[in-house]
Protein backbone atom coordinates (compact mmCIF):
# COMPACT_ATOMS: atom_id res chain seq x y z
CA UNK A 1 -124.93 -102.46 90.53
CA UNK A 2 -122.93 -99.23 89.38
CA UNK A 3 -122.56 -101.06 85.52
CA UNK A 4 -126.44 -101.55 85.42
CA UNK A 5 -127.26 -98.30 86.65
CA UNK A 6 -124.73 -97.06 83.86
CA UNK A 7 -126.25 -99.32 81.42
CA UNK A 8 -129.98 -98.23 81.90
CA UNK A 9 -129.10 -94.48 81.68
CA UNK A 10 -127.41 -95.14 78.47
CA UNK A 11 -130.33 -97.01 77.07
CA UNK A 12 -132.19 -94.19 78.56
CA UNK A 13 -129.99 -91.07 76.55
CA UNK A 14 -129.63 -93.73 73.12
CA UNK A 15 -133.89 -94.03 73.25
CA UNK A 16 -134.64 -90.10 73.98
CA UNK A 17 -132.41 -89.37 71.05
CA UNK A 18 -133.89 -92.03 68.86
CA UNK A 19 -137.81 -90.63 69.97
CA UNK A 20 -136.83 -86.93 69.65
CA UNK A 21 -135.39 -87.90 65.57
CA UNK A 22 -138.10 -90.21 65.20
CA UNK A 23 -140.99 -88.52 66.34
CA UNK A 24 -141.37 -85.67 64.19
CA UNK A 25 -140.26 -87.68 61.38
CA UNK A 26 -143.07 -90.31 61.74
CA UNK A 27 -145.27 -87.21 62.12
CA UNK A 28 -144.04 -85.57 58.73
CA UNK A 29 -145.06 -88.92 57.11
CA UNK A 30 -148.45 -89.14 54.87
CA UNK A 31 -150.25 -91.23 57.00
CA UNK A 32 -147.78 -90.97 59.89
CA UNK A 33 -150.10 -91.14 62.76
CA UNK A 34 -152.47 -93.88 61.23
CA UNK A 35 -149.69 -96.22 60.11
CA UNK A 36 -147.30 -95.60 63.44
CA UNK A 37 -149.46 -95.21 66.32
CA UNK A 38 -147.52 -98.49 67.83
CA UNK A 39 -144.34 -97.35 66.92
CA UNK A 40 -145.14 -93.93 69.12
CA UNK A 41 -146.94 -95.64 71.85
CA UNK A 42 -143.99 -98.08 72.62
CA UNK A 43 -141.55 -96.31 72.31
CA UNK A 44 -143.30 -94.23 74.73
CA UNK A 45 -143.92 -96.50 77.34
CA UNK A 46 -140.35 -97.77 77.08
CA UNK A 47 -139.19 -95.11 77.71
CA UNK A 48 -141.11 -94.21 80.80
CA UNK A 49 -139.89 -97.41 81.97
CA UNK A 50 -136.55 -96.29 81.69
CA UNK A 51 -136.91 -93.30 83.74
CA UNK A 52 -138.66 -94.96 86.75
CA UNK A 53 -135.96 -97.49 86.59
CA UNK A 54 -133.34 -94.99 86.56
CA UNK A 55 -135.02 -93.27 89.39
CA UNK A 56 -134.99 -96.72 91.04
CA UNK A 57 -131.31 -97.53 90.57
CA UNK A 58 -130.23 -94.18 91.41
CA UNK A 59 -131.46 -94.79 95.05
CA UNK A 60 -128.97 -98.12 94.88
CA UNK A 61 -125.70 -96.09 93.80
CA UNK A 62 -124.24 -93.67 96.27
């Protein structure tokens, strides 16, 4: 349980970095918004996922 819980917070930290660099570069983009409304909303939701799931596993590792 301890190596999933370790697992999930490192997807967690790899995906914040990857939305905070990816973010305001898909924003600094021409059509940014239009073109990569997906890209924003997923990654989004993913990582909201993450968090609740983190929260969830926490409660499993003392």
């Amino acid at each position: 349980m301890t190596a999933l819980f370790q697992l999930t917070v490192f997807a967690l930290i790899l995906l914040s970095f990857a939305l905070v660099v990816g973010i305001p570069f898909t924003f600094a983009l021409p059509q940014g918004w239009v073109s990569n409304r997906n890209f924003i909303f997923a990654g989004s939701g993913v990582w909201l996922l993450l968090v609740f799931a983190v929260g969830i596993l926490n409660s499993f590792v003392v």
